[in-house]
Protein backbone atom coordinates (compact mmCIF):
# COMPACT_ATOMS: atom_id res chain seq x y z
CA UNK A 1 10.82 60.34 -155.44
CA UNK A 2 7.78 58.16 -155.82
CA UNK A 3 7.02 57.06 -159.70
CA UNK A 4 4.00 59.13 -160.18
CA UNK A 5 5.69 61.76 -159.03
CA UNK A 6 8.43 61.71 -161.39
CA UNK A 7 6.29 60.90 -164.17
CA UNK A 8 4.42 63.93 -163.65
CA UNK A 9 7.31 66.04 -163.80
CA UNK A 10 8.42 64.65 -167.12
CA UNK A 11 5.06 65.28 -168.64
CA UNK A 12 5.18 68.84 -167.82
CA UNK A 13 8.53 69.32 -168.38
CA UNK A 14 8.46 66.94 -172.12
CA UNK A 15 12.08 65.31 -171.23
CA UNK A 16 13.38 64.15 -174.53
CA UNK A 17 15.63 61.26 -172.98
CA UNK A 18 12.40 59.23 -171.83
CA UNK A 19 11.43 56.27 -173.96
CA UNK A 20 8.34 55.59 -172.30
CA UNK A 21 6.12 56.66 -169.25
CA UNK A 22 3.18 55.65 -167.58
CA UNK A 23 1.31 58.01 -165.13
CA UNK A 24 -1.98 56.67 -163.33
CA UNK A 25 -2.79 54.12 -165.69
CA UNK A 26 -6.04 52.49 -165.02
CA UNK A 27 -7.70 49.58 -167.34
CA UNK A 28 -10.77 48.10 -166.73
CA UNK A 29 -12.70 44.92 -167.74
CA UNK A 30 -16.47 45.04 -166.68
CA UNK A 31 -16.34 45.45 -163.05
CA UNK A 32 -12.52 43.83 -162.68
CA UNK A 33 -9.82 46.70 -162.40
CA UNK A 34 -6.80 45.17 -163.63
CA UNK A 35 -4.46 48.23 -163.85
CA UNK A 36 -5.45 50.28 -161.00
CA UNK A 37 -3.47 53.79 -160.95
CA UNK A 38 0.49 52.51 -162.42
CA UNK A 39 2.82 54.72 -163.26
CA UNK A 40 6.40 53.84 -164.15
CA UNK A 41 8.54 55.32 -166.64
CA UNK A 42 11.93 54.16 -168.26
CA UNK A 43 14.89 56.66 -170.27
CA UNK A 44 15.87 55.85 -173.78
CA UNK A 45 18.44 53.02 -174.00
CA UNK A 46 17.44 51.66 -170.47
CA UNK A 47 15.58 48.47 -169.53
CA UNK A 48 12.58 48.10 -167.03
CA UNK A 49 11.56 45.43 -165.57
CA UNK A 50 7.91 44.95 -165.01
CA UNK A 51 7.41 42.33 -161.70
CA UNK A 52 4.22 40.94 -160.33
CA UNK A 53 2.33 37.61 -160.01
CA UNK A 54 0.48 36.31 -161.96
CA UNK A 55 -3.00 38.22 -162.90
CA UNK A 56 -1.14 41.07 -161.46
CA UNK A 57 -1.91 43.41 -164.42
CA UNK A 58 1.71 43.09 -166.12
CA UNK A 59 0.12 41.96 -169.75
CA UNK A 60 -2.08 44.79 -169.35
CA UNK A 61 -0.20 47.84 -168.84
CA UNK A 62 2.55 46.08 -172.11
CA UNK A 63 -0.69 46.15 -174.46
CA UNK A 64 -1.84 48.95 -173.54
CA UNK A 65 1.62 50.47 -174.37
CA UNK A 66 1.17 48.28 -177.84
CA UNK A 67 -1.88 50.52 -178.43
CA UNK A 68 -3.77 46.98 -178.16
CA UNK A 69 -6.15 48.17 -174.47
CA UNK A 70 -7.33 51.89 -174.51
CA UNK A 71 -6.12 53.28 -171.25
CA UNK A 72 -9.95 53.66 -168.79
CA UNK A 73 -7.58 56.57 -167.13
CA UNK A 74 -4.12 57.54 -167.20
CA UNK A 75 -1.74 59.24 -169.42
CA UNK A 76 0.65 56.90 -171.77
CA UNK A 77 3.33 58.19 -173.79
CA UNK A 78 5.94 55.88 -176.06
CA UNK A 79 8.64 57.23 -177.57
CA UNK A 80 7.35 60.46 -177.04
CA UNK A 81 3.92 60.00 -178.58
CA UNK A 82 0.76 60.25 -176.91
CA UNK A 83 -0.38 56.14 -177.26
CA UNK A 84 -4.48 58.00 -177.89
CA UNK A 85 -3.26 60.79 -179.90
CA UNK A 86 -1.07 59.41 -182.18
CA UNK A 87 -1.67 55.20 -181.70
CA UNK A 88 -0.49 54.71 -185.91
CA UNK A 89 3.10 56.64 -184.88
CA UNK A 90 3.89 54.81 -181.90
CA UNK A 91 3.20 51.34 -183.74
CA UNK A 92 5.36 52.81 -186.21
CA UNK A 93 8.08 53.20 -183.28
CA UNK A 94 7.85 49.86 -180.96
CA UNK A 95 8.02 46.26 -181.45
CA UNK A 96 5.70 43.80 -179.12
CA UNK A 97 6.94 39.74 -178.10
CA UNK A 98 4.17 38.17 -176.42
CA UNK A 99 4.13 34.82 -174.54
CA UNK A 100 3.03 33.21 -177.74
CA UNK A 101 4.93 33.57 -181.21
CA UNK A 102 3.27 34.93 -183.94
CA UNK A 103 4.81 33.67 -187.14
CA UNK A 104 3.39 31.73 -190.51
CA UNK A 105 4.72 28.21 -189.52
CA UNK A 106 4.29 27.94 -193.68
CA UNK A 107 6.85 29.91 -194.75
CA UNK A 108 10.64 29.78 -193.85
CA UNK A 109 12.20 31.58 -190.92
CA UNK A 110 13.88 33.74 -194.01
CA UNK A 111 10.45 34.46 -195.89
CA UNK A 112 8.75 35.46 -192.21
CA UNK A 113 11.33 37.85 -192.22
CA UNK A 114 11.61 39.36 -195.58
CA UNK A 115 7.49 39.62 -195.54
CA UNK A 116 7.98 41.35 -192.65
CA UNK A 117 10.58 44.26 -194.01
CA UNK A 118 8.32 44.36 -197.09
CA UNK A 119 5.55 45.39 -194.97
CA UNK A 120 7.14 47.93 -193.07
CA UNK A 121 8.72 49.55 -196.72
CA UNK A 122 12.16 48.48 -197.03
CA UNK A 123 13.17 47.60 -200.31
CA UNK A 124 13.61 43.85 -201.64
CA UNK A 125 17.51 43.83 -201.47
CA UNK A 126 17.31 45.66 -197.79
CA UNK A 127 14.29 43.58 -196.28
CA UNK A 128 16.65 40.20 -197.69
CA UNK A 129 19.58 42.22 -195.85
CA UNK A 130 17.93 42.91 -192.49
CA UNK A 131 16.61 39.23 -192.59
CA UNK A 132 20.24 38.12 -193.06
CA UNK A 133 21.28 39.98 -190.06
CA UNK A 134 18.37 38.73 -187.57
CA UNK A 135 18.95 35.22 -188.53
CA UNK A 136 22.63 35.23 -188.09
CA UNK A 137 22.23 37.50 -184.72
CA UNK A 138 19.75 35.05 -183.46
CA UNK A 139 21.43 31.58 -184.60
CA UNK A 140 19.11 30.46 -187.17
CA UNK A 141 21.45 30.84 -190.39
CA UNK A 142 21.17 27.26 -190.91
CA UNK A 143 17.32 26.64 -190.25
CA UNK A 144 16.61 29.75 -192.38
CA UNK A 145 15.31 28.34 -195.10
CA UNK A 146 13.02 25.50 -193.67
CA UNK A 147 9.27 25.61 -193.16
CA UNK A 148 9.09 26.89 -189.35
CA UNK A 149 6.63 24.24 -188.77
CA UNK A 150 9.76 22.14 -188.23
CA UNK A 151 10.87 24.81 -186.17
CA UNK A 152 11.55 23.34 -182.43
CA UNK A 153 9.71 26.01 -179.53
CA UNK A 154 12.53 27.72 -178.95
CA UNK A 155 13.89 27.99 -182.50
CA UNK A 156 10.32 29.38 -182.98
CA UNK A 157 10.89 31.89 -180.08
CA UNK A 158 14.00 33.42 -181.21
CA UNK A 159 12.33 34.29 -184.78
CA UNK A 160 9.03 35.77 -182.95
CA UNK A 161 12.39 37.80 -181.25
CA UNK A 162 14.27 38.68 -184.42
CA UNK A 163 10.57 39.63 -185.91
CA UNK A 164 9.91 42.15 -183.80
CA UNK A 165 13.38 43.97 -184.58
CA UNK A 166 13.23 44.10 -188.77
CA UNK A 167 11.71 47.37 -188.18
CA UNK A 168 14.32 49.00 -185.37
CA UNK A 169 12.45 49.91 -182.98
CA UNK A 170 13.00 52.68 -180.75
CA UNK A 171 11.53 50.71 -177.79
CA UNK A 172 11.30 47.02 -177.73
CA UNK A 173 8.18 45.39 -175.37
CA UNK A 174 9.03 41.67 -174.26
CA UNK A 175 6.11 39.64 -172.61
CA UNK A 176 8.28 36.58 -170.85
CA UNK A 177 11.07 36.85 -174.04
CA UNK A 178 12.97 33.55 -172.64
CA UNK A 179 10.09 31.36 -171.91
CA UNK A 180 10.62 28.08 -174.03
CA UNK A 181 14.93 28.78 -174.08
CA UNK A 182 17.69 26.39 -172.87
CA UNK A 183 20.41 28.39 -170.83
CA UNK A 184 22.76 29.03 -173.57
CA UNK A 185 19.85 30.59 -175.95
CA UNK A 186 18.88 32.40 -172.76
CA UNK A 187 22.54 33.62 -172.80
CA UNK A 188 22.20 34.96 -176.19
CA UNK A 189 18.87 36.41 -176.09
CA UNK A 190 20.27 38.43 -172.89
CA UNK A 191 23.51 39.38 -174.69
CA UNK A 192 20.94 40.69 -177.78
CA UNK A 193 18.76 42.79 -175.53
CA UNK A 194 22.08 44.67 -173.55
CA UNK A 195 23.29 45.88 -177.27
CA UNK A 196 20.13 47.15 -178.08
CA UNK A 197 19.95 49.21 -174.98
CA UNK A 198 23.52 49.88 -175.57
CA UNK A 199 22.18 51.36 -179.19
CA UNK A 200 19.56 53.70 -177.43
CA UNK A 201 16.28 50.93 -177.63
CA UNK A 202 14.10 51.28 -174.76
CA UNK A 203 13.35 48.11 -173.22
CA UNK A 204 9.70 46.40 -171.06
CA UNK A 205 10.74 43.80 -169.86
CA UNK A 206 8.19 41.20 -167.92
CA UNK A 207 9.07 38.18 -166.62
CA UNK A 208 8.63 35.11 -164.34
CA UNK A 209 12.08 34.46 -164.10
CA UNK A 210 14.01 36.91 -161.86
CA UNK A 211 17.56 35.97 -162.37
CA UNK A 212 16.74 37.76 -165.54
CA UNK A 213 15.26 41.07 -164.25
CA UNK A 214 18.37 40.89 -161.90
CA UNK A 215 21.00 40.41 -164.59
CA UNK A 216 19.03 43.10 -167.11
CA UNK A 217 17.24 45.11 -165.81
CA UNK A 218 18.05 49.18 -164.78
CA UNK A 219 15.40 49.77 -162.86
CA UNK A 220 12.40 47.60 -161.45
CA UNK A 221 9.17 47.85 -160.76
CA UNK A 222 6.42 45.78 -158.72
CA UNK A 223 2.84 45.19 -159.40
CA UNK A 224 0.66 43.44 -157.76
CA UNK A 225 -3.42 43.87 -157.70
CA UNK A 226 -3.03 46.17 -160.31
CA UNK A 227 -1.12 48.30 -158.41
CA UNK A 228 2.71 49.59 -158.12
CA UNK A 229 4.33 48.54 -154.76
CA UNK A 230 7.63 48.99 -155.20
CA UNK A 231 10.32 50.71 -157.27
CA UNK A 232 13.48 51.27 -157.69
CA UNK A 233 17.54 49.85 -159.06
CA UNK A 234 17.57 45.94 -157.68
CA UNK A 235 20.05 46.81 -154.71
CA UNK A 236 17.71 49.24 -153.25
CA UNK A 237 14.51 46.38 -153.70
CA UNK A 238 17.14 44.01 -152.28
CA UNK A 239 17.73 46.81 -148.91
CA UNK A 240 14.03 46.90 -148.53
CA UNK A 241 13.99 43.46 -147.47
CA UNK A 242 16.58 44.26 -144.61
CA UNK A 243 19.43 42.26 -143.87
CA UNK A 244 22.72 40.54 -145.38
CA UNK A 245 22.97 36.95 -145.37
CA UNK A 246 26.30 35.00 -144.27
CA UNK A 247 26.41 31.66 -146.75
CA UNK A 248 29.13 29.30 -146.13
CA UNK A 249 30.43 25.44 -146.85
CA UNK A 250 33.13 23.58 -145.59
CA UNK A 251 35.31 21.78 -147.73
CA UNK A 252 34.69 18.38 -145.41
CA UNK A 253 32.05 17.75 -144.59
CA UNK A 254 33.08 16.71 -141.29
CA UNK A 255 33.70 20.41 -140.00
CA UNK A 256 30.07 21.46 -140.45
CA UNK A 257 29.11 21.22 -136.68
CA UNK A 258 32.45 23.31 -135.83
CA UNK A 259 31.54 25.79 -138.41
CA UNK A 260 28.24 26.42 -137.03
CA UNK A 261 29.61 27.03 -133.83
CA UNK A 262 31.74 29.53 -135.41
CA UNK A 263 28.58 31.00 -136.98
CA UNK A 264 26.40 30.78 -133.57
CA UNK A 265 28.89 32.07 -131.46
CA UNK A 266 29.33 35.18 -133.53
CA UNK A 267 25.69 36.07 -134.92
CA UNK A 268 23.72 34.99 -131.58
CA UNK A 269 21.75 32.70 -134.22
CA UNK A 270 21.85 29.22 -135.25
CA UNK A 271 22.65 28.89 -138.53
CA UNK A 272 20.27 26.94 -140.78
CA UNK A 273 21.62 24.03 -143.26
CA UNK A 274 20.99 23.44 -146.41
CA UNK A 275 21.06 19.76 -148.62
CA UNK A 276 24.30 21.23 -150.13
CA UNK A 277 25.53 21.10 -146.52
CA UNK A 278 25.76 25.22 -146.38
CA UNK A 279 25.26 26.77 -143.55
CA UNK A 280 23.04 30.13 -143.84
CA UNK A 281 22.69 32.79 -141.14
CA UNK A 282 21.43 36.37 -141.07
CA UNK A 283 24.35 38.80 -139.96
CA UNK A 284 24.06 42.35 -138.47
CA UNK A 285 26.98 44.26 -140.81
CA UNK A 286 30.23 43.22 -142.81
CA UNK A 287 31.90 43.41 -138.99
CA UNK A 288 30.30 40.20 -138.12
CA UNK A 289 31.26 38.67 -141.66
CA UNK A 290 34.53 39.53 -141.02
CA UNK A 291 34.62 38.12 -137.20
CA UNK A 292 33.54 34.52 -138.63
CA UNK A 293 36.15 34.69 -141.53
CA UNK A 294 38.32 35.51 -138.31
CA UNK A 295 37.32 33.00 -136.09
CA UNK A 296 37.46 30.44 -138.80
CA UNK A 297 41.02 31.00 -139.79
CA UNK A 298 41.87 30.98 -136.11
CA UNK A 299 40.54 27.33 -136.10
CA UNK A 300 42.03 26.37 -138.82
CA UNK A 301 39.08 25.34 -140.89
CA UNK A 302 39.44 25.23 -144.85
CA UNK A 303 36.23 26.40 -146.21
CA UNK A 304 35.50 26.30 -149.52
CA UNK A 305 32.40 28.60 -150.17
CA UNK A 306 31.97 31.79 -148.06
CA UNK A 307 30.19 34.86 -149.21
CA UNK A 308 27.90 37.59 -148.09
CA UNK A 309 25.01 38.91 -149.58
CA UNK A 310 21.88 40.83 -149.76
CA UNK A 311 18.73 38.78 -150.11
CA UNK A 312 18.59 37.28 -153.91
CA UNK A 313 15.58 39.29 -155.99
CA UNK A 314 13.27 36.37 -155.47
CA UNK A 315 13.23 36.75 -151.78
CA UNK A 316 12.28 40.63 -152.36
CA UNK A 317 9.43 39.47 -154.47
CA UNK A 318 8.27 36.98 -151.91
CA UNK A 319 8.44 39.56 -149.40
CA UNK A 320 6.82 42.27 -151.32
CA UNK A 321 3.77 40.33 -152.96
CA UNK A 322 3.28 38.32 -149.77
CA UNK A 323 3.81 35.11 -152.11
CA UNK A 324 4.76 31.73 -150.75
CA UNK A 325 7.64 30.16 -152.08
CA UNK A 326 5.17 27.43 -153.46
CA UNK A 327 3.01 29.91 -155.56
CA UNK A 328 6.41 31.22 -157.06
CA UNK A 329 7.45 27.87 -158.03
CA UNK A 330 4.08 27.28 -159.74
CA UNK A 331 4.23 30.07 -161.59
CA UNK A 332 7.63 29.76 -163.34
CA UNK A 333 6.12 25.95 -164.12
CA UNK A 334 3.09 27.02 -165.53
């Protein structure tokens, strides 16, 4: 069913299990359309990923979610409040990381996050409580009570993170979240955002990187020119694509031109090779996956990386914004 179409039918029908949905946003600026007609919409304790190049309106359609950007056209609703009807009650329900933190590099990561629960009404004793638990859930027990001006970028990251959550949230909007993090703090901040959807917090979810829209998210969606172009769980993006991929290595080196033979012989197609000395080859089914396991036992060639897959999520993105593999690699280094 396309998104708009769904959408539609959970406005009319007020589903109680949706944390947000979008139907025919449009935002403009001047003459520029950035957001031209997206709808998407994601169930409490479920996490969306929002796709697109760069300029492709994916900042747009998370602020105007914050209440931040007035929707030009379009209905919004978070957490089951109109975002133009009720725009104090949904800040009172969502939490927004941008690309850029936000905290007082004066005060310590502790006193950014007490301030913080004091704001939002929790008591002295609970806001110090809550504090407690961010820090320790986002490693910073023993920085907590430094200045965060000697905070390192991704110290300062994880705070904006744990900032955002003092107030519990019933849906959680992440602009980039791991931009700035080494792999392991990457690790954790993934491990933090599949317990909150595990504890019913709806999740938005843009990114550059999409090993982590792969490993996180439910259900993805495309934009590109301000426009939705594709939808849908990451297997299905992955189908649209067409095609599995045969990926194999020998364990010497010195069998690679036998194994491609195996691999030719079987697919009709030369393999290509990679600097890892892999061999990579489109395959019709499984059957054919399963004839050059064959055919390579029968030869008696030990092989020590064989596997079959559907394109990787970067490949669908290539293929669905028409990007080159150049532009992608600019992005993620800009």
């Amino acid at each position: 069913m396309p998104a708009s179409s769904e959408n539609s039918e959970h406005w009319r029908s007020g589903v109680d299990d949706v944390g947000l949905e979008v139907d025919g946003l449009v935002r403009r600026f001047g003459r520029t359309t950035a957001v031209d007609g997206v709808s998407l919409a994601a169930h409490r304790g479920h996490v969306l990923g929002l796709l697109g190049p760069n300029g492709a309106g994916k900042t747009t359609v998370v602020r105007v979610l914050a209440t931040l950007l007035r929707p030009d056209a379009g209905r919004v609703r978070v957490a089951g409040l109109d975002v133009l009807r009720d725009p104090a009650g949904v800040r009172r329900r969502i939490a927004l990381s941008g690309q850029h933190t936000s905290v007082d590099e004066e005060l310590t990561g502790r006193s950014n996050l007490v301030m913080i629960g004091r704001l939002l009404d929790l008591g002295r004793q609970d806001a110090r409580r809550r504090a407690g638990e961010l820090l320790s859930r986002f490693g910073l027990e023993e920085a907590a009570d430094r200045p965060v001006a000697t905070y390192s970028g991704g110290m300062r990251r994880r705070l904006d993170l744990a900032a955002g959550l003092v107030g519990r949230p019933e849906v959680l909007l992440l602009d980039e979240p791991s931009a700035g993090l080494d792999p392991a703090k990457r690790d954790q901040l993934w491990r933090t955002i599949r317990e909150l959807a595990e504890d019913g917090v709806t999740v938005l979810l843009t990114t550059q990187y999409l090993e982590e829209a792969d490993a996180l998210a439910d259900e993805i969606t495309v934009v590109d020119h301000g426009r939705v172009i594709a939808s849908g769980i990451s297997a299905d993006l992955k189908r649209q694509v067409g095609g599995h991929t045969v990926v194999l290595r020998p364990a010497d080196v010195g069998d690679l031109d036998a194994a491609a033979a195996v691999v030719a012989q079987v697919t009709g197609r030369e393999p290509g090779r990679s600097h890892r000395h892999e061999l990579v080859a489109p395959v019709a089914d499984d059957a054919e996956f399963f004839h050059i396991a064959a055919r390579l036992r029968e030869l008696d060639l030990d092989i020590s990386e064989f596997a079959f897959r559907l394109p990787s999520l970067d490949e669908v993105f290539l293929h669905l914004t028409g990007a080159t593999a150049t532009d992608h690699a600019a992005e993620e280094a800009a």
